[in-house]
C-alpha atoms as a PDB file:
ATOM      1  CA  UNK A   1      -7.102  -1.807  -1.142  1.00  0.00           C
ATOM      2  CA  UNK A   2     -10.331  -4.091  -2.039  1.00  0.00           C
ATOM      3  CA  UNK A   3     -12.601  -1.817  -3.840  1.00  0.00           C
ATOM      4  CA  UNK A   4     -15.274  -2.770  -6.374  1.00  0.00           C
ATOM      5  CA  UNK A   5     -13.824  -4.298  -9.074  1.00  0.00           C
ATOM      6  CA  UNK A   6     -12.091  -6.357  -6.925  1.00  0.00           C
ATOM      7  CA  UNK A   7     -14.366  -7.354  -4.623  1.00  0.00           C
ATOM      8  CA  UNK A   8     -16.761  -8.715  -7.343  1.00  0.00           C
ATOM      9  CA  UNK A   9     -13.360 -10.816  -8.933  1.00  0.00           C
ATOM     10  CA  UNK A  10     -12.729 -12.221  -5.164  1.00  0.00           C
ATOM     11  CA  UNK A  11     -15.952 -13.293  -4.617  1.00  0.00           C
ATOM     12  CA  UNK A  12     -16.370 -15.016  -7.777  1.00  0.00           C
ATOM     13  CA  UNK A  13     -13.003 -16.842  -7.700  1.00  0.00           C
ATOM     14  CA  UNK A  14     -14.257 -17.424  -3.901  1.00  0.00           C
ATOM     15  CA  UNK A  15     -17.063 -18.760  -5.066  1.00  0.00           C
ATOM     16  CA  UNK A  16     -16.052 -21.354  -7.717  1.00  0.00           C
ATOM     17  CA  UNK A  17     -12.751 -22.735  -5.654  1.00  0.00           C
ATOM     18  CA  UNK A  18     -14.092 -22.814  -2.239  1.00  0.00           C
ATOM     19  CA  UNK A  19     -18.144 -23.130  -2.335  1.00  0.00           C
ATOM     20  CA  UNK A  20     -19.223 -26.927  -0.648  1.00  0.00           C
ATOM     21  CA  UNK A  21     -15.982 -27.113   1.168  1.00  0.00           C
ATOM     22  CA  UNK A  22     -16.527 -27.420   4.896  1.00  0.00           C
ATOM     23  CA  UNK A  23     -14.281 -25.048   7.341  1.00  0.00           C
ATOM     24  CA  UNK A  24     -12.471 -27.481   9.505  1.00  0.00           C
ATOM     25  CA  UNK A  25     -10.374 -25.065  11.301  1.00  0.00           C
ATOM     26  CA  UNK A  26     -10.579 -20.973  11.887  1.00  0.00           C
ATOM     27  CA  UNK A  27      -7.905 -19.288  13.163  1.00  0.00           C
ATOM     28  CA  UNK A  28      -8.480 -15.614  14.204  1.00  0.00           C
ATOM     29  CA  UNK A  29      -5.990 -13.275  15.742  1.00  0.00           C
ATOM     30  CA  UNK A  30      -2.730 -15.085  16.016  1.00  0.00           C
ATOM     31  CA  UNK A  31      -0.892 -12.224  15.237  1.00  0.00           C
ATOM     32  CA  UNK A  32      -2.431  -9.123  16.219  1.00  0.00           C
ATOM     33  CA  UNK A  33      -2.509  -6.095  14.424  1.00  0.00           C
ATOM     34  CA  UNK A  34      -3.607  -2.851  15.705  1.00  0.00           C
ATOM     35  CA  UNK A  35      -5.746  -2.592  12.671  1.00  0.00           C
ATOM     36  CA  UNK A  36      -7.645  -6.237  12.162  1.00  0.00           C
ATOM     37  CA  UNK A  37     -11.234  -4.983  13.433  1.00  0.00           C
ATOM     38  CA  UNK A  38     -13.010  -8.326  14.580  1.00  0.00           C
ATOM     39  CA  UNK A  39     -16.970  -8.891  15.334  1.00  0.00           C
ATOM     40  CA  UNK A  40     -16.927  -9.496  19.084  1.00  0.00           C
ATOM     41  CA  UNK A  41     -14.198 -11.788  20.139  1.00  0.00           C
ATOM     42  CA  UNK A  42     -12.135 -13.293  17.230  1.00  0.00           C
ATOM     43  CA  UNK A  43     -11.032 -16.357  20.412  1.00  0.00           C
ATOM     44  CA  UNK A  44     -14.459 -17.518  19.920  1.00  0.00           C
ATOM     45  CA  UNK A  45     -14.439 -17.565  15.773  1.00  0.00           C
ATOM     46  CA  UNK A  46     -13.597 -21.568  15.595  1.00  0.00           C
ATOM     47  CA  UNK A  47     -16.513 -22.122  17.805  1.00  0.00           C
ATOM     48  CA  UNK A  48     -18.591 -20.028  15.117  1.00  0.00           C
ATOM     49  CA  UNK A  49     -17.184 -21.731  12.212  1.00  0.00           C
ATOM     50  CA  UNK A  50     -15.989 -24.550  12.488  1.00  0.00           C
ATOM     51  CA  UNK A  51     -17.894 -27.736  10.978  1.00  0.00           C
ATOM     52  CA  UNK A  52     -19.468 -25.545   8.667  1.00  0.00           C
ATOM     53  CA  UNK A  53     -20.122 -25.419   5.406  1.00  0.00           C
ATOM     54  CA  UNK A  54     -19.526 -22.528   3.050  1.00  0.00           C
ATOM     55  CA  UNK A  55     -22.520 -22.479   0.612  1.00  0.00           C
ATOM     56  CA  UNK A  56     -21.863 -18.714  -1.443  1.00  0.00           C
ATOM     57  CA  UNK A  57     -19.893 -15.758  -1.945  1.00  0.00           C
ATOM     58  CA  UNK A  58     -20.915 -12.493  -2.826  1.00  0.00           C
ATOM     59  CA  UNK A  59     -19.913  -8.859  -3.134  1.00  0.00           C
ATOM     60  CA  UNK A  60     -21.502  -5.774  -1.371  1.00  0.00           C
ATOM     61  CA  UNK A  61     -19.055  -2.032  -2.543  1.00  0.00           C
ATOM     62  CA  UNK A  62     -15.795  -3.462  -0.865  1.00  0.00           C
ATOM     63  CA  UNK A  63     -16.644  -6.373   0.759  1.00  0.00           C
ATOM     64  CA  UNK A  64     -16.382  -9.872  -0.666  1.00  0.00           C
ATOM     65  CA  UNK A  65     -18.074 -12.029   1.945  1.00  0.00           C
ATOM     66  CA  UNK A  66     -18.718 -16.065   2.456  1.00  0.00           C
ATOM     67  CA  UNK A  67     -21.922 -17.391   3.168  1.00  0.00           C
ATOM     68  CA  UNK A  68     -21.068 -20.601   5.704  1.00  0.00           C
ATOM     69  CA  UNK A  69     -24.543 -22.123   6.753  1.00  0.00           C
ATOM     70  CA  UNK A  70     -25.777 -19.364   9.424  1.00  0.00           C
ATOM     71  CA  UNK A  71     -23.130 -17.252   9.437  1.00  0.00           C
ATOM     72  CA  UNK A  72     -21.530 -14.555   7.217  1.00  0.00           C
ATOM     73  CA  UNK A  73     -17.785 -13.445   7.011  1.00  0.00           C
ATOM     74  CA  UNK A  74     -17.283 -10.059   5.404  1.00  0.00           C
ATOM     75  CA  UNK A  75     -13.952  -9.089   4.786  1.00  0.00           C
ATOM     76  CA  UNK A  76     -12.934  -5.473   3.524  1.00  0.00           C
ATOM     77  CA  UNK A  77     -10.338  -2.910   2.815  1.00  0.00           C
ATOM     78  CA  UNK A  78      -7.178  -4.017   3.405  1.00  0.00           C
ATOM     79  CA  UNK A  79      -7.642  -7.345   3.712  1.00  0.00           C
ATOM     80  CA  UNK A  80      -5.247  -9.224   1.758  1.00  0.00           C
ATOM     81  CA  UNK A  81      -6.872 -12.534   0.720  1.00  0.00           C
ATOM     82  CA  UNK A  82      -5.308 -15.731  -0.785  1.00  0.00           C
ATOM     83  CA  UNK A  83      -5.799 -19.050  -1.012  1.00  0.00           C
ATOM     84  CA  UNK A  84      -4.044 -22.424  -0.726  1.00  0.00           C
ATOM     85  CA  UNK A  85      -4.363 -25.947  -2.204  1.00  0.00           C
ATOM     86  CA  UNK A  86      -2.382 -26.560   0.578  1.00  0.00           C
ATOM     87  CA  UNK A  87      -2.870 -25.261   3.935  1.00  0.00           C
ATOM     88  CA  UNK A  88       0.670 -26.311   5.088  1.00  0.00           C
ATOM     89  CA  UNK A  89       1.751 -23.604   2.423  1.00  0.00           C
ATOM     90  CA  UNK A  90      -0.430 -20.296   4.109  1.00  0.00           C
ATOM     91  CA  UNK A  91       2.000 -17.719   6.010  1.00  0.00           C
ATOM     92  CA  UNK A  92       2.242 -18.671   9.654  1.00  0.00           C
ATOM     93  CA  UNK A  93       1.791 -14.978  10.501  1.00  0.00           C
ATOM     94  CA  UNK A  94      -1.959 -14.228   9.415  1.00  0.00           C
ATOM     95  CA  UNK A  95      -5.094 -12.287  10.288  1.00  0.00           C
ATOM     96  CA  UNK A  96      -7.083 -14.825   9.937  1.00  0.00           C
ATOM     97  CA  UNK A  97      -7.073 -18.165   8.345  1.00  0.00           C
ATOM     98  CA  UNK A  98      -9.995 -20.852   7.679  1.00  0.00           C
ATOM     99  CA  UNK A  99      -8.918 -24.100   6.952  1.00  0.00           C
ATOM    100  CA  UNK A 100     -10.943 -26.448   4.726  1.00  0.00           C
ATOM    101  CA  UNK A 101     -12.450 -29.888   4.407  1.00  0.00           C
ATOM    102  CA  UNK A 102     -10.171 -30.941   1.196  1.00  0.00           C
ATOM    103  CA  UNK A 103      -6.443 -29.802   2.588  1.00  0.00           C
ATOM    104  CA  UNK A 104      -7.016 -26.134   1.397  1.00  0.00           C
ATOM    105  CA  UNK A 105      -7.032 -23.181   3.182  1.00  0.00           C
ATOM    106  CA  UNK A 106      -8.288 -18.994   2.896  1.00  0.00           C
ATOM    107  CA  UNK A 107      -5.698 -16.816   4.574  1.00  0.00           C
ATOM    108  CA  UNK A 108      -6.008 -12.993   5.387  1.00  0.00           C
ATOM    109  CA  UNK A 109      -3.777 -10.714   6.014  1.00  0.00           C
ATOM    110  CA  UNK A 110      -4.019  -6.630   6.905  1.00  0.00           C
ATOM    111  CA  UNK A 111      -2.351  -4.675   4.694  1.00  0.00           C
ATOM    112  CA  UNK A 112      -3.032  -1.263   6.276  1.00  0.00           C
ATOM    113  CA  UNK A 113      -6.411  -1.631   7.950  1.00  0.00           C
ATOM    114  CA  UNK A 114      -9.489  -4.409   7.794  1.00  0.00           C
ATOM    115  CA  UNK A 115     -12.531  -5.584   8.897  1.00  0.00           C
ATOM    116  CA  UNK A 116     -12.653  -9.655   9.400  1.00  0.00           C
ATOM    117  CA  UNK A 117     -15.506  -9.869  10.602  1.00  0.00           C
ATOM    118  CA  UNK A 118     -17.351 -13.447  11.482  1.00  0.00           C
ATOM    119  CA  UNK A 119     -20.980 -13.151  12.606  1.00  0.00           C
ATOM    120  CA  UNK A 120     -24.482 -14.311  12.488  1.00  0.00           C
ATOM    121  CA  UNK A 121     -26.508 -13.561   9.690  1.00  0.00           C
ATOM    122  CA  UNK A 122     -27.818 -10.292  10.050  1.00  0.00           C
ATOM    123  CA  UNK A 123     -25.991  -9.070  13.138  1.00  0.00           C
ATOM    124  CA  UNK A 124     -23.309  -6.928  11.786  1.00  0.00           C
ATOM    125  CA  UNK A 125     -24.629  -3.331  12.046  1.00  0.00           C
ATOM    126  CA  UNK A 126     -21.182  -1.693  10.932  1.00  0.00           C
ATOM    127  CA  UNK A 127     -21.863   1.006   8.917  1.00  0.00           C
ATOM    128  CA  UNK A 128     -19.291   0.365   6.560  1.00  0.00           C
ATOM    129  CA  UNK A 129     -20.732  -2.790   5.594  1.00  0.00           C
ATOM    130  CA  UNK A 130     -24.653  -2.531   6.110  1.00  0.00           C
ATOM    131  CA  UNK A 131     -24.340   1.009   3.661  1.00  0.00           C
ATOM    132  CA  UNK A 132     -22.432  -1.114   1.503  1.00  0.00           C
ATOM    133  CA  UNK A 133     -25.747  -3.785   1.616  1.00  0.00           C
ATOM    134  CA  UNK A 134     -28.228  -1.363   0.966  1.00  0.00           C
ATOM    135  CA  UNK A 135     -27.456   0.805  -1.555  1.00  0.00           C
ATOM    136  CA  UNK A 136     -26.961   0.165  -5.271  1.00  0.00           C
ATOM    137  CA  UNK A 137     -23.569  -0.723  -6.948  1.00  0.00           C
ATOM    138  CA  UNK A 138     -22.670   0.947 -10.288  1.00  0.00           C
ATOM    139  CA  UNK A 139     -22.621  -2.590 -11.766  1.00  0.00           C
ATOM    140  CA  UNK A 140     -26.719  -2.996 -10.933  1.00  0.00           C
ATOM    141  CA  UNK A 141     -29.230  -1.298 -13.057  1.00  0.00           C
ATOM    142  CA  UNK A 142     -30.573   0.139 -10.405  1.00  0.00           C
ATOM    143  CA  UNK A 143     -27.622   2.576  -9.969  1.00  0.00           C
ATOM    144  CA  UNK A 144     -29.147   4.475 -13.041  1.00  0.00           C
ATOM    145  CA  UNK A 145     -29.132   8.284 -14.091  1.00  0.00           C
ATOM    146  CA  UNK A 146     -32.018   9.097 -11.534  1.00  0.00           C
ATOM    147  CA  UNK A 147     -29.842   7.718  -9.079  1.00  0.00           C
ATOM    148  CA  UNK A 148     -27.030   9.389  -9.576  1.00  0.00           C
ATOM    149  CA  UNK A 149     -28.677  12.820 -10.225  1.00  0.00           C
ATOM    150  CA  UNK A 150     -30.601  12.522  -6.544  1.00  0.00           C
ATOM    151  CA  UNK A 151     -26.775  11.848  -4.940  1.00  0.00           C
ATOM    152  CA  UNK A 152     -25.883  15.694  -5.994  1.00  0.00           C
ATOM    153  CA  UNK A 153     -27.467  18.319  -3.657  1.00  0.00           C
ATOM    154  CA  UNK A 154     -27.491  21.664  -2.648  1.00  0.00           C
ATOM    155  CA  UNK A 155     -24.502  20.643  -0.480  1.00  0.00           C
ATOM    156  CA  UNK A 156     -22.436  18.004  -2.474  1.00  0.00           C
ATOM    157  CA  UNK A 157     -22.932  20.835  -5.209  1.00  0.00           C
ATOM    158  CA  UNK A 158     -20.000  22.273  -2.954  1.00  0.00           C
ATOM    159  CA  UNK A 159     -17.679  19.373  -2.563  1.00  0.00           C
ATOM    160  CA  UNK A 160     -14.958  18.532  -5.414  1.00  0.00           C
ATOM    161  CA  UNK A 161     -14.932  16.125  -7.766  1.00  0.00           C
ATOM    162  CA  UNK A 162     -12.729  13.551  -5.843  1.00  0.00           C
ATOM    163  CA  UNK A 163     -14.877  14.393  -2.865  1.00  0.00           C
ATOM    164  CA  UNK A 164     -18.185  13.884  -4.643  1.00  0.00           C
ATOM    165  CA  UNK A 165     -17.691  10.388  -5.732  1.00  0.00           C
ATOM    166  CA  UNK A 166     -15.375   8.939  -2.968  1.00  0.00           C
ATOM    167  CA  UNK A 167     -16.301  10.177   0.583  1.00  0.00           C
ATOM    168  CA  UNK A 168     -19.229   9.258   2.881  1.00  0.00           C
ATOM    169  CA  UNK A 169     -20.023   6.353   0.931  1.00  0.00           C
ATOM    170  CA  UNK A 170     -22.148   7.904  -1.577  1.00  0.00           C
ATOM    171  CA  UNK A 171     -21.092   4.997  -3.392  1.00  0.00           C
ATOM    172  CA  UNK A 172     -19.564   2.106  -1.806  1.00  0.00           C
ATOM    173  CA  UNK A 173     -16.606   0.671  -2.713  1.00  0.00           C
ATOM    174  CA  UNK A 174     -15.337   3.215  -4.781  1.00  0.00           C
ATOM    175  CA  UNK A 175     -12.582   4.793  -3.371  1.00  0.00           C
ATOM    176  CA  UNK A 176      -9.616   6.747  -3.842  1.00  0.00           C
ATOM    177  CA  UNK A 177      -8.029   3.985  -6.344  1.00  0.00           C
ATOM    178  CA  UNK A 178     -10.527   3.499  -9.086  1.00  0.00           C
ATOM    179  CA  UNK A 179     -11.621   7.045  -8.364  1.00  0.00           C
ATOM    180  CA  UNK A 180      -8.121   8.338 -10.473  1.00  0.00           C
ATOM    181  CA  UNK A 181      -9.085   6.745 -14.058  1.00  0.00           C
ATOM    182  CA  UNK A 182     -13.120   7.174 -13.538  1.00  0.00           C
ATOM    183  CA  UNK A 183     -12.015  11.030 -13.721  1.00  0.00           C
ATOM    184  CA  UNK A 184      -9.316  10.978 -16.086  1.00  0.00           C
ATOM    185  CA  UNK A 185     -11.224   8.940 -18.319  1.00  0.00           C
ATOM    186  CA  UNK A 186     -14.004  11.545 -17.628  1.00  0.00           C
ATOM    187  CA  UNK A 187     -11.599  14.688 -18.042  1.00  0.00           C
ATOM    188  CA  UNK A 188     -12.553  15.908 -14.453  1.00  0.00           C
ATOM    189  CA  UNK A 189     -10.278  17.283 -12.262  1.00  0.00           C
ATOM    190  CA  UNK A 190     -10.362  16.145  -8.937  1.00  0.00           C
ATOM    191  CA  UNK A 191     -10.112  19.447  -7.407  1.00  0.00           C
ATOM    192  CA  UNK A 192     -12.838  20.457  -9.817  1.00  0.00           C
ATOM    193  CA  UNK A 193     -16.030  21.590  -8.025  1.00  0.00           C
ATOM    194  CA  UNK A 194     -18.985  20.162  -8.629  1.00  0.00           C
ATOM    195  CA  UNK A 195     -20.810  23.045  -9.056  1.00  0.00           C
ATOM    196  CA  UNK A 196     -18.435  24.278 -11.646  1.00  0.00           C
ATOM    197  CA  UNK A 197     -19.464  21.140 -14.050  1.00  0.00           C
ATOM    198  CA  UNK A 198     -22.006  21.425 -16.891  1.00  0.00           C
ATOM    199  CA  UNK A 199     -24.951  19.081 -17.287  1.00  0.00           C
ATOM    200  CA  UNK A 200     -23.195  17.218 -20.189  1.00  0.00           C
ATOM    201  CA  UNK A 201     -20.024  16.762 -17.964  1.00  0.00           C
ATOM    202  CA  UNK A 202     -22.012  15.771 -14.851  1.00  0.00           C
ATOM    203  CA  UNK A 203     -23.842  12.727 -17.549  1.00  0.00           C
ATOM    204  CA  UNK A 204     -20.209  11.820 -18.823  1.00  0.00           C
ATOM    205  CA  UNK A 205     -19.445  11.518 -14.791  1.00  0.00           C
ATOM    206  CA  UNK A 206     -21.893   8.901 -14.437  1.00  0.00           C
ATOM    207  CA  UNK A 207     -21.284   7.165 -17.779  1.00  0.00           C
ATOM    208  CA  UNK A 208     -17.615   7.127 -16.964  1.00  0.00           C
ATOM    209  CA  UNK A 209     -18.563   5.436 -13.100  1.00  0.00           C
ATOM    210  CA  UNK A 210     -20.942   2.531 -14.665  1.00  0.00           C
ATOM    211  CA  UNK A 211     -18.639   1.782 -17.937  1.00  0.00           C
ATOM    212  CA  UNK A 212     -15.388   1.679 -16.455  1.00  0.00           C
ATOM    213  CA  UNK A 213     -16.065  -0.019 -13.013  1.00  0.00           C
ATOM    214  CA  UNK A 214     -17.819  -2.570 -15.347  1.00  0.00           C
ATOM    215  CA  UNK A 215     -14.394  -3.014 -17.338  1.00  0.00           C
ATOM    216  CA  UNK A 216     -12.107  -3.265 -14.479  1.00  0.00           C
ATOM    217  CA  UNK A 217     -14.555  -6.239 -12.997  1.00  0.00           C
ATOM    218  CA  UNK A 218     -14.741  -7.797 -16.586  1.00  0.00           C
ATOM    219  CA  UNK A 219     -10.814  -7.651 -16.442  1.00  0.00           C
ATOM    220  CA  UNK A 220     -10.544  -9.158 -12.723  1.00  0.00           C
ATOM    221  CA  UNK A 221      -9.517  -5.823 -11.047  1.00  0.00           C
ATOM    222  CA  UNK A 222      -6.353  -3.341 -11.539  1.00  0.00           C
ATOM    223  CA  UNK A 223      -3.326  -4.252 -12.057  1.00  0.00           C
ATOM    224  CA  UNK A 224      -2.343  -2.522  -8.775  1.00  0.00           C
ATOM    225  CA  UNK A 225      -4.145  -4.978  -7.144  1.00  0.00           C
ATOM    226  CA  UNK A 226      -3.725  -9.259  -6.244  1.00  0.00           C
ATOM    227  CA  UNK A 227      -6.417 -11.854  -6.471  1.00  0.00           C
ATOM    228  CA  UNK A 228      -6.809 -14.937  -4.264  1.00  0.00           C
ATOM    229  CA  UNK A 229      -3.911 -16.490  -6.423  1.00  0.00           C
ATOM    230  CA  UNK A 230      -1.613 -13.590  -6.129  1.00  0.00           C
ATOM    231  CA  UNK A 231      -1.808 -12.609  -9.528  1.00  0.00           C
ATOM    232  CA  UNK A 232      -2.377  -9.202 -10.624  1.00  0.00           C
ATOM    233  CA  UNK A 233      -5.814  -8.073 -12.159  1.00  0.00           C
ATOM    234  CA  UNK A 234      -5.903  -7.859 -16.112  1.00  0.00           C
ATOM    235  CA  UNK A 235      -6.932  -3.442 -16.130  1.00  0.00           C
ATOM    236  CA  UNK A 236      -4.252  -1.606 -17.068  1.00  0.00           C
ATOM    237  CA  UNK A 237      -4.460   1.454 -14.746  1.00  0.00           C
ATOM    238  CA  UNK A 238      -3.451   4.659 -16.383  1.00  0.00           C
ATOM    239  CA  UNK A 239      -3.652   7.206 -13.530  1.00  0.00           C
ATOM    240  CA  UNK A 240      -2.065   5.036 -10.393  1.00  0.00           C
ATOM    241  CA  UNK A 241       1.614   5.089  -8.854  1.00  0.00           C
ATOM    242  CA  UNK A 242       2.854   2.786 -12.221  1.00  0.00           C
ATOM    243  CA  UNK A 243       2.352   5.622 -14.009  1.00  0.00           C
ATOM    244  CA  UNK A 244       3.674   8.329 -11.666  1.00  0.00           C
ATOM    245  CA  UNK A 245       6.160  10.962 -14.086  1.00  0.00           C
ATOM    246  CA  UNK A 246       5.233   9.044 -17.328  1.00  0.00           C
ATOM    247  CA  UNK A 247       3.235  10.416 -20.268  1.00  0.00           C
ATOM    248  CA  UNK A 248      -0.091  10.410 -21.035  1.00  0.00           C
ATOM    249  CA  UNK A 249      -1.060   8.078 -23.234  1.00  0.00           C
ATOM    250  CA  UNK A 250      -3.605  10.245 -24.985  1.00  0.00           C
ATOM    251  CA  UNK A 251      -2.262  13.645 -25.157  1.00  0.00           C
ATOM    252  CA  UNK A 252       1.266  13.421 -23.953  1.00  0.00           C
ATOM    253  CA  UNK A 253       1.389  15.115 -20.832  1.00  0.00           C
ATOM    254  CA  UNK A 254       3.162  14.499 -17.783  1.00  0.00           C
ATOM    255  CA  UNK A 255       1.194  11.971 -15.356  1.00  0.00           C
ATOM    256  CA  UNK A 256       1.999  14.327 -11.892  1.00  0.00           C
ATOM    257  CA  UNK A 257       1.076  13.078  -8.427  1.00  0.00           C
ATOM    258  CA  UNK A 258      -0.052  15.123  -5.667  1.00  0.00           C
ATOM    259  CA  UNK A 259      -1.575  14.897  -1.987  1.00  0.00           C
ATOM    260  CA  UNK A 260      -5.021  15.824  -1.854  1.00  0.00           C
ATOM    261  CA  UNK A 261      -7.662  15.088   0.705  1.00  0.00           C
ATOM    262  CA  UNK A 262      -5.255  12.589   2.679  1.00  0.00           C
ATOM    263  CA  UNK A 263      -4.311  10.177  -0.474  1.00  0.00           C
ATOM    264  CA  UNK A 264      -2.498  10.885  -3.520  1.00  0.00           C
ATOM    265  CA  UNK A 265      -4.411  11.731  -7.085  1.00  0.00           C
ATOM    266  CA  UNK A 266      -2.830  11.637 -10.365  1.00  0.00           C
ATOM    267  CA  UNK A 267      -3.617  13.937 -12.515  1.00  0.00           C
ATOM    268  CA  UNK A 268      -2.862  14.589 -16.283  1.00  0.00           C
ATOM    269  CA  UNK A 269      -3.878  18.669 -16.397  1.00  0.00           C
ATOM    270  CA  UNK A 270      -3.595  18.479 -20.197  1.00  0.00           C
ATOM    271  CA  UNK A 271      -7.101  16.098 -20.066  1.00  0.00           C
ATOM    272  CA  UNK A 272      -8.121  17.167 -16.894  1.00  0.00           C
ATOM    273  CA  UNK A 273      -7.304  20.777 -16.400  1.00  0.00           C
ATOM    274  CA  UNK A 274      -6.266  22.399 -13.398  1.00  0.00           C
ATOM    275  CA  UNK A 275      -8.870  22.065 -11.343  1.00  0.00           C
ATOM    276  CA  UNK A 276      -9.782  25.710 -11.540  1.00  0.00           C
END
């Protein structure tokens, strides 16, 4: 699932092989999936698109999204997103697919669940992606201490750890998979409550959310997730399913997965405690 880190390496590698290429042909909904969320009528995205030029690529939390003259495409989640010298070569079952001036081609596919969303500039009021626009990413300056201090509150005081920094978009784009070495890395439970942790561990929280979210974007994502090439990003995650039953590399003990709060966290309780 796209979260920051890679985000930020799609848009980049977006942005340096497809930026000046003109979309000759957009294909949107040729084989449905219950979970490919569309803005308004994806029949209608080649009349949107097409004969367009694609002039940036950005990042907001999740969401890589192309710039194509007036209009935006935001993609998110579970979009799977690759690209092709050669068009011929994309899968013939796909999301979506824009094909380009030069022979290439962008293909999408849903891995679980995804917004591909084609629109004018400014229209999309999803709040999944305008929260994502507004608010400050952990790679900006402006997502300082002050910041993060005024997200905790008499309420979020009560939430866990795992709750605190990945629910309601308190911070977009980080989610339940860069969420499991931010807190190991941090020696937080994620069942820890907030309330429970001191000032010095609450300032090692937000250290651990800027530094490492800035070194898996400087490494081109997690290794648990693909690129528009296919290939694998360059941070070696710790606390993920590769690491499921192996040993910590820092103190030995057993990496254990569990279900909590409808995903599974990994956990090493000799760092991180029990979450008592």
């Amino acid at each position: 699932m796209l979260e920051i880190p890679e985000a930020q390496t799609i848009a980049r590698q977006l942005k340096e092989a497809i930026k000046g290429k003109t979309i000759t042909r957009a294909i949107a909904a040729s084989s449905p999936h219950g979970f490919a969320f569309y803005f308004g009528d994806p029949a209608l995205y080649n009349d949107l698109l097409a004969g367009k030029k694609i002039t940036d690529a950005v990042a907001y939390g999740g969401h890589p999204e192309l710039s194509v003259e007036d209009m935006r495409i935001a993609l998110g989640d579970g979009a799977n997103i690759r690209y092709y010298e050669d068009a011929e070569k994309a899968p013939l079952k796909h999301q979506l697919l824009l094909e380009l001036s030069d022979g290439s081609a962008i293909c999408c596919t849903v891995q679980m669940y995804a917004g591909l969303w084609a629109f004018p500039d400014g229209m999309n009021d999803n709040y999944y992606y305008t929260v994502a626009k507004e608010k400050p990413s952990p790679l900006e300056e402006a997502f300082d201490a002050v910041y993060f201090s005024g997200l905790l509150s008499d309420e979020t005081k009560k939430l866990s750890a795992k709750a605190f920094l990945a629910t309601e978009q308190r911070i977009p784009g980080l989610g339940n998979g860069v969420l499991q070495d931010i807190l190991w890395s941090a020696k937080i439970h994620p069942k820890r409550k907030m309330s429970a942790l001191s000032d010095s561990e609450f300032e090692t929280m937000f250290m651990t959310v800027k530094t490492l979210l800035a070194e898996m974007t400087e490494q081109g994502g997690r290794d648990t997730e693909k690129d528009i090439y296919g290939k694998a990003g360059g941070y070696a995650t710790v606390m993920s399913k590769k690491n499921d039953g192996m040993p910590c590399p820092v103190c030995g003990g057993v990496i254990r997965r569990f279900s909590y709060m409808g995903g599974n966290v990994y956990v090493c309780e000799g760092c991180q405690g029990s979450g008592k």
